[in-house]
C-alpha atoms as a PDB file:
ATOM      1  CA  UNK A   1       1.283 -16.765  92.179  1.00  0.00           C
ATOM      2  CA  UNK A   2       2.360 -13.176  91.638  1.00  0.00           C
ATOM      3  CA  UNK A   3       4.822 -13.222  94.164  1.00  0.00           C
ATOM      4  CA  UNK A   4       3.886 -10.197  95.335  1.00  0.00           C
ATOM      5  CA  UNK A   5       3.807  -9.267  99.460  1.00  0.00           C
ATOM      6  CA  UNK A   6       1.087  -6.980 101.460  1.00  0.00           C
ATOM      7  CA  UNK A   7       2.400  -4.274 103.449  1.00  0.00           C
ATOM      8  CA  UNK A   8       1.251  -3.978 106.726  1.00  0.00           C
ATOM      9  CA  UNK A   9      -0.328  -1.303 108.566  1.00  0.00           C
ATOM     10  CA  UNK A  10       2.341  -1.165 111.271  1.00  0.00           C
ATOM     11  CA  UNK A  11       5.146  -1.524 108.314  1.00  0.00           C
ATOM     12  CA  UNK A  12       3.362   1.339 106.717  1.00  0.00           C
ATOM     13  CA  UNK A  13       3.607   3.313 109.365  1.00  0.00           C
ATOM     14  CA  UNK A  14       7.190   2.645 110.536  1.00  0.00           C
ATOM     15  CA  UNK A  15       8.530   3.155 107.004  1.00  0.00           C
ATOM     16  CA  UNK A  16       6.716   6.742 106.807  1.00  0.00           C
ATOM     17  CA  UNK A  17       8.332   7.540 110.342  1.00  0.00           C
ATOM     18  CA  UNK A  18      11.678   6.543 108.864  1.00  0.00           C
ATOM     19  CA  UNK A  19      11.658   8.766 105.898  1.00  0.00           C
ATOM     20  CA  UNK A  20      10.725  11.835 108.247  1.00  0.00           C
ATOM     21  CA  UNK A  21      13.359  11.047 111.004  1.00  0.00           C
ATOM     22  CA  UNK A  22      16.379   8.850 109.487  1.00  0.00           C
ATOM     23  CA  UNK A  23      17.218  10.923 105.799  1.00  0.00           C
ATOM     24  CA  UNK A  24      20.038  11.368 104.791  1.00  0.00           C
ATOM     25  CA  UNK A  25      21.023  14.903 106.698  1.00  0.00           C
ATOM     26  CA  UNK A  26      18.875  14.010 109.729  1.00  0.00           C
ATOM     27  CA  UNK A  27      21.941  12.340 111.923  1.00  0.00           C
ATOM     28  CA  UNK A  28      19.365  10.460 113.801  1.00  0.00           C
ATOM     29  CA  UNK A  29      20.104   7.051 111.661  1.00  0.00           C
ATOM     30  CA  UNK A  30      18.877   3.771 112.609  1.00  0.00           C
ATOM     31  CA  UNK A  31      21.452   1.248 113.024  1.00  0.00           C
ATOM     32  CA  UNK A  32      22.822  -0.055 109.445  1.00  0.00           C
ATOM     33  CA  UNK A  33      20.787   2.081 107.649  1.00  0.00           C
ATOM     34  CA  UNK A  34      23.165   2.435 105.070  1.00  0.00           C
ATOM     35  CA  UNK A  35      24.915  -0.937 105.258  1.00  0.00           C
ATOM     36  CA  UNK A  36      23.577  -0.694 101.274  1.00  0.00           C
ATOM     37  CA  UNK A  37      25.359   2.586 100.504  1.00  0.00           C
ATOM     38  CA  UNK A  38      28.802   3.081  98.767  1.00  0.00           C
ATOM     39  CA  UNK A  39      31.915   4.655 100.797  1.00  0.00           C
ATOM     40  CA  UNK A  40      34.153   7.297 100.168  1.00  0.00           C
ATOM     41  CA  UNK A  41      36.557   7.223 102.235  1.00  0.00           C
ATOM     42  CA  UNK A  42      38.080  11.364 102.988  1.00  0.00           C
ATOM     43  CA  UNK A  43      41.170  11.102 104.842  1.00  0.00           C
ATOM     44  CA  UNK A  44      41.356  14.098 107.310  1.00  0.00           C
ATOM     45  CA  UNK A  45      44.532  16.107 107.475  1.00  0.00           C
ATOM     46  CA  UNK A  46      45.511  16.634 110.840  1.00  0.00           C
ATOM     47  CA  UNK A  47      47.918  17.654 113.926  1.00  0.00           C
ATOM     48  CA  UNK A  48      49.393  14.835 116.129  1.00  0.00           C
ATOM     49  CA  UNK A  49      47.020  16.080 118.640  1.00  0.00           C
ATOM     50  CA  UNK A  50      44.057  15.931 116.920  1.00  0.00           C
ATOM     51  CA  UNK A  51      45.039  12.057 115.942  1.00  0.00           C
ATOM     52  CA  UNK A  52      43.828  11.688 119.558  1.00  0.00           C
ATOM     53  CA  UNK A  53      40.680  13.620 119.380  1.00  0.00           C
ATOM     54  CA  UNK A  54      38.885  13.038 116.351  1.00  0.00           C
ATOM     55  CA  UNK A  55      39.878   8.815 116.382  1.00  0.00           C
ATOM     56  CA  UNK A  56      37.532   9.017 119.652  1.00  0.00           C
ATOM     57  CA  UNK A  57      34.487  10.829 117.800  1.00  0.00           C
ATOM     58  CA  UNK A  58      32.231   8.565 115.478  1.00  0.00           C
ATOM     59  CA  UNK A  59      32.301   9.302 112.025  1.00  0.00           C
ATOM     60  CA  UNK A  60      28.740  11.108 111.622  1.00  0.00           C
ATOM     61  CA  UNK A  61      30.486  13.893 114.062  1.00  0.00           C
ATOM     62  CA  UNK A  62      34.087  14.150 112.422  1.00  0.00           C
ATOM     63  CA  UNK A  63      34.498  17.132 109.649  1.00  0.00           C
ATOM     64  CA  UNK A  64      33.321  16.203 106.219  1.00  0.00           C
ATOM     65  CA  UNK A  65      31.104  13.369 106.737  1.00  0.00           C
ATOM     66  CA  UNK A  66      28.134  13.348 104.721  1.00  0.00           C
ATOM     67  CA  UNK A  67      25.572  11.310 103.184  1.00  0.00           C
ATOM     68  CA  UNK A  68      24.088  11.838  99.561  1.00  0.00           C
ATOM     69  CA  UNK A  69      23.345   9.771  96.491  1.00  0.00           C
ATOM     70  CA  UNK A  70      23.596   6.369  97.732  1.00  0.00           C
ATOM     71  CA  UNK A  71      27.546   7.050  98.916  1.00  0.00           C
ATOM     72  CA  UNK A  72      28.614   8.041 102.251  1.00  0.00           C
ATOM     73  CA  UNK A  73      31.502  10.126 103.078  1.00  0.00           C
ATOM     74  CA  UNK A  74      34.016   8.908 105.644  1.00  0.00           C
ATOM     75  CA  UNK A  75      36.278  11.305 107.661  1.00  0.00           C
ATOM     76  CA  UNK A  76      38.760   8.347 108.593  1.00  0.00           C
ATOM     77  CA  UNK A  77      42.909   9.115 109.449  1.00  0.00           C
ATOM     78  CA  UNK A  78      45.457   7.603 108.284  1.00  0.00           C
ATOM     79  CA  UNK A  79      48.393   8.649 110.540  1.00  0.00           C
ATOM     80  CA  UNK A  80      51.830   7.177 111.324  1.00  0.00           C
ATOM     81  CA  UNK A  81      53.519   8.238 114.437  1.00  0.00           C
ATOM     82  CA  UNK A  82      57.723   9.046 114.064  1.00  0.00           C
ATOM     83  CA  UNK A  83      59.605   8.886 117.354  1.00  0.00           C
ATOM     84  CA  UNK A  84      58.271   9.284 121.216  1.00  0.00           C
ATOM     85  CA  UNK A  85      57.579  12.053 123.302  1.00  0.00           C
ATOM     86  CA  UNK A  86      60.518  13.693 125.526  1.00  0.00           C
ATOM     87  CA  UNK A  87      58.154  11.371 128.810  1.00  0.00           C
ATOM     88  CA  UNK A  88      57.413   8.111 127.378  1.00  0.00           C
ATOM     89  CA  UNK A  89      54.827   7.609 130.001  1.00  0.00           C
ATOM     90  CA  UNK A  90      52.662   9.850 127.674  1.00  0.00           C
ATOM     91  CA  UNK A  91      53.960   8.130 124.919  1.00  0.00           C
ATOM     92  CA  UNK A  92      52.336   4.579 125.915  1.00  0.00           C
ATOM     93  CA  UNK A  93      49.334   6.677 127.412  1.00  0.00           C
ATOM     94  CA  UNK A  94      48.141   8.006 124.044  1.00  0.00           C
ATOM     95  CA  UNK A  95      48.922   4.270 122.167  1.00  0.00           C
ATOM     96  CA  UNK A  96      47.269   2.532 125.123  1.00  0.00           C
ATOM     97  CA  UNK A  97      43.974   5.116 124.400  1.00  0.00           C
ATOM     98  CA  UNK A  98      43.171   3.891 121.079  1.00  0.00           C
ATOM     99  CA  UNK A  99      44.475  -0.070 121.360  1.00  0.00           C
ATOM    100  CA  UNK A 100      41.451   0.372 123.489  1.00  0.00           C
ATOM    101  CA  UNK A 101      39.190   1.336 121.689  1.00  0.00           C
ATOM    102  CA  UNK A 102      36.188  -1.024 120.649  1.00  0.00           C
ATOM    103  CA  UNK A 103      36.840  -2.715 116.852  1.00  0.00           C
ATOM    104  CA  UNK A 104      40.514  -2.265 117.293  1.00  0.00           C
ATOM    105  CA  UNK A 105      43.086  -4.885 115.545  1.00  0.00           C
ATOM    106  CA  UNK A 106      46.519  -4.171 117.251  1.00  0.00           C
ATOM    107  CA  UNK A 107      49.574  -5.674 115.647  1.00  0.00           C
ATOM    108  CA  UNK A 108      52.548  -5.754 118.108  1.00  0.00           C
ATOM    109  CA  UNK A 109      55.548  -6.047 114.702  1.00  0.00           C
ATOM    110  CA  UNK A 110      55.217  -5.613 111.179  1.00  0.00           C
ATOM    111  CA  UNK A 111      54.544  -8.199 109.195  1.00  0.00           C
ATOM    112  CA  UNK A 112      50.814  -8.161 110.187  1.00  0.00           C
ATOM    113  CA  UNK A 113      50.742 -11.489 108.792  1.00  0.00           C
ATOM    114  CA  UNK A 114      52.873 -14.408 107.926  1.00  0.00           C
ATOM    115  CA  UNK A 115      53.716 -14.643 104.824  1.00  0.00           C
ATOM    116  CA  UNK A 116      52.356 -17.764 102.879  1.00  0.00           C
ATOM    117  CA  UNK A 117      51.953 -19.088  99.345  1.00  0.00           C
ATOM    118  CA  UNK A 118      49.134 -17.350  97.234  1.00  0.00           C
ATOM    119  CA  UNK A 119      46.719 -20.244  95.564  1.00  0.00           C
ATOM    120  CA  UNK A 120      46.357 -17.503  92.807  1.00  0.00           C
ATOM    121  CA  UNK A 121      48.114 -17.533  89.195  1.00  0.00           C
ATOM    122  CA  UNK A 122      48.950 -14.322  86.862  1.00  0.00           C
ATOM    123  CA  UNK A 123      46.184 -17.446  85.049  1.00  0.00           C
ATOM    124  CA  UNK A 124      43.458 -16.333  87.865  1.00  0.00           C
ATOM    125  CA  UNK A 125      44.488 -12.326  87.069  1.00  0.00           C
ATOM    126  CA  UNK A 126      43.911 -12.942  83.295  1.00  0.00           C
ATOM    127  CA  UNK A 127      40.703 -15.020  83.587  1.00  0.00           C
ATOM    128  CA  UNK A 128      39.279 -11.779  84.940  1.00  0.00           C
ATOM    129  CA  UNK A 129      39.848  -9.426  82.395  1.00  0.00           C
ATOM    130  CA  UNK A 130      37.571  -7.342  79.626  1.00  0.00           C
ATOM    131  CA  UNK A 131      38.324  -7.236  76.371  1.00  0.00           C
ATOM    132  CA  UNK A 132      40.698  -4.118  76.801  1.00  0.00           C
ATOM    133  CA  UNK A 133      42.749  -5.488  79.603  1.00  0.00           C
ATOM    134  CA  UNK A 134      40.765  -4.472  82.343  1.00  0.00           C
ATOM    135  CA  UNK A 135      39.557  -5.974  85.657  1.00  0.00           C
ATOM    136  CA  UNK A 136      35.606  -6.882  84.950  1.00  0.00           C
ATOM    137  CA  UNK A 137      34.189  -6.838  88.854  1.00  0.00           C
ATOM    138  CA  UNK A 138      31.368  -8.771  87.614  1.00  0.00           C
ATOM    139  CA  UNK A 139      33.645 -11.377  86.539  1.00  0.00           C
ATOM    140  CA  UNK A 140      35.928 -11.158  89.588  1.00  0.00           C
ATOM    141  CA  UNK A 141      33.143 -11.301  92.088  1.00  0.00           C
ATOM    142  CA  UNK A 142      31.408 -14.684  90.548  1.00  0.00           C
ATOM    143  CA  UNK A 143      35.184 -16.278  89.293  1.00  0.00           C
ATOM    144  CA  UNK A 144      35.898 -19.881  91.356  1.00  0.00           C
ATOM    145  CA  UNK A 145      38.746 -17.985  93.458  1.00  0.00           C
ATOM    146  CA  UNK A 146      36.388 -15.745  95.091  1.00  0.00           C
ATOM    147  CA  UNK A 147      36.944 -15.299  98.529  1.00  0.00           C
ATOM    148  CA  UNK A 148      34.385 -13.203  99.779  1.00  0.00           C
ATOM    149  CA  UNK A 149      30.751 -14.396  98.720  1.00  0.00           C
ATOM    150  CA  UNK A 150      29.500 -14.621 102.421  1.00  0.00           C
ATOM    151  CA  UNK A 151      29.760 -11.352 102.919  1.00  0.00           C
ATOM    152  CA  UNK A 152      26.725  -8.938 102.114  1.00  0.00           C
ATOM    153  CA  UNK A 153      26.612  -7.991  98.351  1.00  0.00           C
ATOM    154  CA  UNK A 154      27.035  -4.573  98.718  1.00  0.00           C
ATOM    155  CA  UNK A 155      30.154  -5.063 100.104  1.00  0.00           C
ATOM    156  CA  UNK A 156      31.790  -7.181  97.858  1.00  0.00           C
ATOM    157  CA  UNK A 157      30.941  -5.036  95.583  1.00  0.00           C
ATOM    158  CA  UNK A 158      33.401  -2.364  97.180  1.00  0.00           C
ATOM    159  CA  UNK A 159      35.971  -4.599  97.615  1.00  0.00           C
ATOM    160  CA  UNK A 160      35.884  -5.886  93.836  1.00  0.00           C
ATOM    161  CA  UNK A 161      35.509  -1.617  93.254  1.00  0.00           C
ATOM    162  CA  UNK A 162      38.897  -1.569  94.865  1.00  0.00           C
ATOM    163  CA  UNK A 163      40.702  -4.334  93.683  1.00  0.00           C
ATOM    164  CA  UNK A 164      39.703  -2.683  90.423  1.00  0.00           C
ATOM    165  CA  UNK A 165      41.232   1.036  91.722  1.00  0.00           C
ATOM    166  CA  UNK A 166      44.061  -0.476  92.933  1.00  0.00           C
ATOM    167  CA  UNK A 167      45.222  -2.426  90.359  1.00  0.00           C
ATOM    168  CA  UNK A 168      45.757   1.329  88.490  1.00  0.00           C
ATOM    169  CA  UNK A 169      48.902   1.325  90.962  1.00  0.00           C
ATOM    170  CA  UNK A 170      48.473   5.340  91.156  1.00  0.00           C
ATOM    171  CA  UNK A 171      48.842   5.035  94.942  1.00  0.00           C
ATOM    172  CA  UNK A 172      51.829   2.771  95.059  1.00  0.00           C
ATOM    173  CA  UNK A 173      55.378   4.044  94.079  1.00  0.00           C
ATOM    174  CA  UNK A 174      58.915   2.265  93.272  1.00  0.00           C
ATOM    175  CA  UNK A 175      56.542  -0.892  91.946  1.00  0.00           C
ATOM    176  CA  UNK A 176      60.046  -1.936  90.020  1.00  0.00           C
ATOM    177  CA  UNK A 177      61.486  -2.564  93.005  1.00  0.00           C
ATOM    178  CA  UNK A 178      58.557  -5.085  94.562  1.00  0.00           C
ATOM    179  CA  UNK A 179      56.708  -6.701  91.399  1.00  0.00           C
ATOM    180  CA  UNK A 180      58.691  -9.367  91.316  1.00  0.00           C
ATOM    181  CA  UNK A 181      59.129 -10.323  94.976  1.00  0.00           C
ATOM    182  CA  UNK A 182      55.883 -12.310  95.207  1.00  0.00           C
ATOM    183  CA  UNK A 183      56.242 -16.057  96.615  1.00  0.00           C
ATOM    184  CA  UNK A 184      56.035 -18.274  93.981  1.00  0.00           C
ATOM    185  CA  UNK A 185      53.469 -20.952  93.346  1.00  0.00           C
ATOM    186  CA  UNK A 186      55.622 -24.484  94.194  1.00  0.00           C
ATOM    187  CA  UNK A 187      55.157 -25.632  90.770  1.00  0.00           C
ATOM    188  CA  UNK A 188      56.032 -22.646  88.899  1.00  0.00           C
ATOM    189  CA  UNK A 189      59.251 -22.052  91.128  1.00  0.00           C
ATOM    190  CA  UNK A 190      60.662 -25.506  90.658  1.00  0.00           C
ATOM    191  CA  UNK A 191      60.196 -25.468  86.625  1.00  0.00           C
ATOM    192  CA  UNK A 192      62.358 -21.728  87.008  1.00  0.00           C
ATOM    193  CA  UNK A 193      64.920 -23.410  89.031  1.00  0.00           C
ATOM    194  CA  UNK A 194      65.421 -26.609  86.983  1.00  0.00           C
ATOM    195  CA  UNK A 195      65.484 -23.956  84.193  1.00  0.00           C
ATOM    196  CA  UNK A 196      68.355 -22.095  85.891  1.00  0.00           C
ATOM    197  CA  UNK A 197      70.369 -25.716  86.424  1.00  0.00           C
ATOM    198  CA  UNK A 198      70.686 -25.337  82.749  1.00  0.00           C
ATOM    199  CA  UNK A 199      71.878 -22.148  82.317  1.00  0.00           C
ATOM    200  CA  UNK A 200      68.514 -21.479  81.086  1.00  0.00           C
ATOM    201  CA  UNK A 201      67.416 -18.016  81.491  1.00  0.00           C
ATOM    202  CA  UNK A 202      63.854 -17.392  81.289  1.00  0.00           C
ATOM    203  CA  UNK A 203      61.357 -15.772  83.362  1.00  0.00           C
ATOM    204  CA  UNK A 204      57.647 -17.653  83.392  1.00  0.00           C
ATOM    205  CA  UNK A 205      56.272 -14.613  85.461  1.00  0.00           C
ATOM    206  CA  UNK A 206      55.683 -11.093  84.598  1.00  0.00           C
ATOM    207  CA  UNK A 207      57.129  -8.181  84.913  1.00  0.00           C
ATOM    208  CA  UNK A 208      56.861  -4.649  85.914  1.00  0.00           C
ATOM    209  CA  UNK A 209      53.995  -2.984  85.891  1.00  0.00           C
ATOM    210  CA  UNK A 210      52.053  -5.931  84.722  1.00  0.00           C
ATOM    211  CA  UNK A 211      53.866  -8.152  87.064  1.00  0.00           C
ATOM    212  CA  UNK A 212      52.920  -5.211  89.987  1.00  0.00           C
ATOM    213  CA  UNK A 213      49.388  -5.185  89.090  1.00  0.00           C
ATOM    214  CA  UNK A 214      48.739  -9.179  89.290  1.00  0.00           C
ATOM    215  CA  UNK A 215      50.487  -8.735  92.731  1.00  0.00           C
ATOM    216  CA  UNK A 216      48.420  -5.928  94.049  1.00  0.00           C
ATOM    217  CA  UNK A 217      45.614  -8.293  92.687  1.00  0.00           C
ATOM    218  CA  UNK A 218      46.752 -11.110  94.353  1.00  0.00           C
ATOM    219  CA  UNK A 219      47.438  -9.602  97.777  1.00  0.00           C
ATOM    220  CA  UNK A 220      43.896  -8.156  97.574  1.00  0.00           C
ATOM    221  CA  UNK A 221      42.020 -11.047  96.887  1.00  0.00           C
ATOM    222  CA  UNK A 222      43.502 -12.570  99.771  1.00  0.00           C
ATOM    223  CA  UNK A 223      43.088 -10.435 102.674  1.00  0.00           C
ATOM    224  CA  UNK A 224      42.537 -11.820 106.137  1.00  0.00           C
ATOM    225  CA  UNK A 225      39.690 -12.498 107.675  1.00  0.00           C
ATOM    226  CA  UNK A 226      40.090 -10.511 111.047  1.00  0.00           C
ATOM    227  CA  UNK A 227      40.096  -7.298 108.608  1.00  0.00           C
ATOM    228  CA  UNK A 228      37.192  -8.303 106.884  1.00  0.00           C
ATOM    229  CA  UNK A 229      35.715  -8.972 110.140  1.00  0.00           C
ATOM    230  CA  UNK A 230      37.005  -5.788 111.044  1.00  0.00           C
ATOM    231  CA  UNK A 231      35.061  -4.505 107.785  1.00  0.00           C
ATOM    232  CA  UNK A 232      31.807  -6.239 108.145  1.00  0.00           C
ATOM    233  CA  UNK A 233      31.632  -4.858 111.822  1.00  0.00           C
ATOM    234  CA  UNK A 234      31.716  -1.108 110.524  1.00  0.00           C
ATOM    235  CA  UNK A 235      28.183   0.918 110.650  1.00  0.00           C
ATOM    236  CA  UNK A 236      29.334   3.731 108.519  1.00  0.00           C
ATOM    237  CA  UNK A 237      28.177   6.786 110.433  1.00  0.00           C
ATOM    238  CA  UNK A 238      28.989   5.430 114.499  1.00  0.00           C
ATOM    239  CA  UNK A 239      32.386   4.588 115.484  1.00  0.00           C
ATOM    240  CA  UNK A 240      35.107   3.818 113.219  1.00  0.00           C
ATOM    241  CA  UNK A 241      37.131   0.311 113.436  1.00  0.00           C
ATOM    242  CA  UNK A 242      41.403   1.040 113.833  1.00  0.00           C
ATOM    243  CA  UNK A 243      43.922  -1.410 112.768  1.00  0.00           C
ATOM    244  CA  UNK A 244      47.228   0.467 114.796  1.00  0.00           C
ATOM    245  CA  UNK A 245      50.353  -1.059 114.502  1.00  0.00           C
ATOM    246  CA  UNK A 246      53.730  -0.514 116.320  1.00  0.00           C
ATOM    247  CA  UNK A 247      56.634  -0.797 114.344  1.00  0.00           C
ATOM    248  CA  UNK A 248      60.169  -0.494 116.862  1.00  0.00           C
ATOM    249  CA  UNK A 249      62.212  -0.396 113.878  1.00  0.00           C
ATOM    250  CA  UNK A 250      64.056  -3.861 115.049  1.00  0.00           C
ATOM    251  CA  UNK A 251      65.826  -6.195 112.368  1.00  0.00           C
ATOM    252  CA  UNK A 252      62.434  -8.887 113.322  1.00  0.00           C
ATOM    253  CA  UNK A 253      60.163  -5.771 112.751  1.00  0.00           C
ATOM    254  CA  UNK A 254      60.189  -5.065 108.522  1.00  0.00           C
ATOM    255  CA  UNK A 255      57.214  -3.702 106.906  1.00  0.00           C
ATOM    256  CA  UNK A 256      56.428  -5.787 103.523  1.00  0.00           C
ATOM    257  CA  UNK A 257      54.620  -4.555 100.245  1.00  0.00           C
ATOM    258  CA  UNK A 258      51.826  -6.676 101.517  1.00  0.00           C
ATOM    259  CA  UNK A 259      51.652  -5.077 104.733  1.00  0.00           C
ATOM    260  CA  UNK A 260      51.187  -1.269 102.905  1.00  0.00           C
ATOM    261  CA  UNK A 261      48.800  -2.875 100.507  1.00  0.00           C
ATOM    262  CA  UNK A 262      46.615  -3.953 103.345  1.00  0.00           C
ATOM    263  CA  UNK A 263      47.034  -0.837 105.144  1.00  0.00           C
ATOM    264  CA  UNK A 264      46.391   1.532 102.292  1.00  0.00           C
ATOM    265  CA  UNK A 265      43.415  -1.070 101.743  1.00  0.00           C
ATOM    266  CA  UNK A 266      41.775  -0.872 104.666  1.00  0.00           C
ATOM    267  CA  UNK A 267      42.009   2.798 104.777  1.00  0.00           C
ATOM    268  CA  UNK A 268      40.498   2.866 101.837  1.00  0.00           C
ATOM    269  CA  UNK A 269      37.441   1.329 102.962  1.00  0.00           C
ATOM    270  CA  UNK A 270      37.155   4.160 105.981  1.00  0.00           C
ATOM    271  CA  UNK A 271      38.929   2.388 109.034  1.00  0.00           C
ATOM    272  CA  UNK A 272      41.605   4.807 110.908  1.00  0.00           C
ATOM    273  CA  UNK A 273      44.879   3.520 110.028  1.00  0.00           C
ATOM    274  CA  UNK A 274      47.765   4.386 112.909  1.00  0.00           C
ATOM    275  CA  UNK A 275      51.258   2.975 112.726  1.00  0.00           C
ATOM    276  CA  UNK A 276      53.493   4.163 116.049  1.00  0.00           C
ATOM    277  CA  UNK A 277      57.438   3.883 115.103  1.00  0.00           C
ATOM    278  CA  UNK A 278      59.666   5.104 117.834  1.00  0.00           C
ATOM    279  CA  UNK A 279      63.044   4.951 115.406  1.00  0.00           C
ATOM    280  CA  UNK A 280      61.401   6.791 112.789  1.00  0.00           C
ATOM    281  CA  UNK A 281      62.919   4.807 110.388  1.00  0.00           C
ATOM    282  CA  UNK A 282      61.185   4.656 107.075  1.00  0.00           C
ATOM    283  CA  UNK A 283      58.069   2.042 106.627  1.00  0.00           C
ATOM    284  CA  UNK A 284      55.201   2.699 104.898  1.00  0.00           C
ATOM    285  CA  UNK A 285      57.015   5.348 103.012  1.00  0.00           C
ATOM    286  CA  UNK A 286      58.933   3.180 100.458  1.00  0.00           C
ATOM    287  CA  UNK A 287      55.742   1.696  99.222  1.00  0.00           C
ATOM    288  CA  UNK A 288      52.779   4.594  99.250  1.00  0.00           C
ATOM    289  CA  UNK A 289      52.458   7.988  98.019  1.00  0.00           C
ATOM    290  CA  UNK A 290      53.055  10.594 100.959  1.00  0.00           C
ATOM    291  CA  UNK A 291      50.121  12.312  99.981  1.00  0.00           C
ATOM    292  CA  UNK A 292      47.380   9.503 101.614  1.00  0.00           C
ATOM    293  CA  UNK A 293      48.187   9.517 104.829  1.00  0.00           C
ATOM    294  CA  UNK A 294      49.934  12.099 108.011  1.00  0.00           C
ATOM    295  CA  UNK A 295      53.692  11.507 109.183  1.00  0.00           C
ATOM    296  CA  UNK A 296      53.278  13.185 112.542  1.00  0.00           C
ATOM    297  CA  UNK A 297      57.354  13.629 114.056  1.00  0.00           C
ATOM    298  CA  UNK A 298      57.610  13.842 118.106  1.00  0.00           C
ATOM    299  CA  UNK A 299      60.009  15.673 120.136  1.00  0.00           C
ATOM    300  CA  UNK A 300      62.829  12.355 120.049  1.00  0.00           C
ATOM    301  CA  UNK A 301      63.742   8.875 118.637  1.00  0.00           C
ATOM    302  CA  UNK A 302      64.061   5.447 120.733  1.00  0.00           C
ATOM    303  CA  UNK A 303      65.235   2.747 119.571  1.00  0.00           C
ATOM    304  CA  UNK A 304      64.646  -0.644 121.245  1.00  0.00           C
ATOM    305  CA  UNK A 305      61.966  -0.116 122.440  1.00  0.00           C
ATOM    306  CA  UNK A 306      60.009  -3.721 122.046  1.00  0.00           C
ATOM    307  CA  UNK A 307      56.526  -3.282 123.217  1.00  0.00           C
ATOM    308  CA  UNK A 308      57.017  -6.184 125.372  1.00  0.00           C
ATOM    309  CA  UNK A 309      58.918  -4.716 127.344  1.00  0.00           C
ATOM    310  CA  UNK A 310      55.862  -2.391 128.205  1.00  0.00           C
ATOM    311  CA  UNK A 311      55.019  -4.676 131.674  1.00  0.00           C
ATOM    312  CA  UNK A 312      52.454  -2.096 132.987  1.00  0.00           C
ATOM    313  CA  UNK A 313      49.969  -1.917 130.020  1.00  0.00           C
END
């Protein structure tokens, strides 16, 4: 048998209405028609007040979307929110606008996750690697640890494209200060304490940049599965999934390096990214460049202000 399959008339048909209606630049796009397609995601500069226009619009009508050459163009934001407005009525308003929005993940505290002991080794890192030191994605997508082989090919191949990217650290800064502050595997901890009962100093891990890259690796590889969901449920040109998260600046409220990985992750793959902080204490800033993302300042600061306390949303 050839394997080969007979078109139908009606398939015939329906394929040549397609080409006329759905290209590329036709904005009339059947749904998923580009589930296929690479993303780029362009991160709009913006006003506080258009935070709360264009995170309403779907992405096919926000400036700079396009579609060409197998790659579409997303016009996401990336925006965190310093201190409240003079009425905080307004305030809770505009936050309880987009928590309502459909495909929304809203995280009441940083850390958006517990934290928990990777499975992975600076071992799993290295098994990965080309001859010159770099990340092979054909490697990392069929290696035993992969985590994400029941999602649709073409995007695990953007996630492995990303791992890749980010593992160049370019986006991160002050990656002394967090390389080494990874959880560490039960076995390899215990041999560096026994070590240290000794007066034996010796580190078994990496360090600095190498030892930030394995943990930007690490953290990547295992991201949680309501933001892949979150992922997965994203039809590129129609409305764009949020993750928002408010941060009151409280001693129980601490942004992590794995938190701003995440973040800068998921931005990355064209979901708006909003963080409201009514302290405006520093967050995201001590981990990613200021250049990816909007720091919009309102008229004052409050501090403890737990969204709990919020009775009427």
């Amino acid at each position: 048998m050839s394997g080969d399959r007979i078109e139908t008339d009606a398939y015939k048909t329906n394929s040549e209405i397609s080409e006329k209606l759905n290209s590329e630049d036709s904005y009339c796009y059947k749904p998923w028609q580009f589930a296929d397609y690479k993303i780029n995601a362009c991160t709009l500069k913006t006003t506080y007040e258009e935070v709360g226009i264009w995170t309403l619009q779907q992405a096919m009508f926000r400036p700079g979307f396009k579609v060409e050459h197998g790659e579409v163009y997303i016009p996401n934001i990336f925006a965190k929110v310093s201190g409240v407005h003079e009425k905080l009525r307004q305030y809770r308003k505009e936050m309880k606008v987009l928590k309502k929005q459909p495909n929304t993940l809203f995280f009441y505290s940083f850390p958006l996750y517990r934290a928990r002991i990777s499975k992975l080794t600076p071992k799993s890192y290295y098994s990965v690697l080309d001859a010159s030191g770099h990340i092979d994605k054909y490697k990392l997508i069929n290696s035993t640890f992969w985590r994400y082989r029941n999602l649709r090919s073409s995007l695990q191949n953007i996630i492995a494209d990303r791992i890749v990217d980010f593992c160049e650290l370019y986006r991160f800064k002050n990656y002394e200060s967090w390389s080494n502050i990874a959880p560490k595997n039960n076995i390899m901890g215990s041999i560096e304490d026994l070590l240290k009962t000794f007066d034996i100093r010796i580190n078994l891990t990496p360090e600095g940049f190498e030892a930030a890259k394995i943990r930007v690796f690490t953290i990547l590889n295992e991201i949680e599965e309501p933001l892949t969901k979150l992922i997965t449920k994203f039809d590129y040109p129609y409305y764009i999934p949020k993750v928002i998260v408010y941060n009151n600046g409280s001693s129980y409220s601490k942004v992590t390096f794995e938190d701003a990985v995440k973040l800068m992750f998921m931005s990355s793959m064209g979901i708006d990214v909003i963080i409201f902080n009514p302290s405006g204490y520093n967050d995201i800033e001590d981990y990613i460049r200021e250049k990816y993302y909007d720091i919009h300042r309102l008229e004052k600061v409050a501090f403890n202000l737990p969204y709990s306390s919020w009775t009427w949303f």
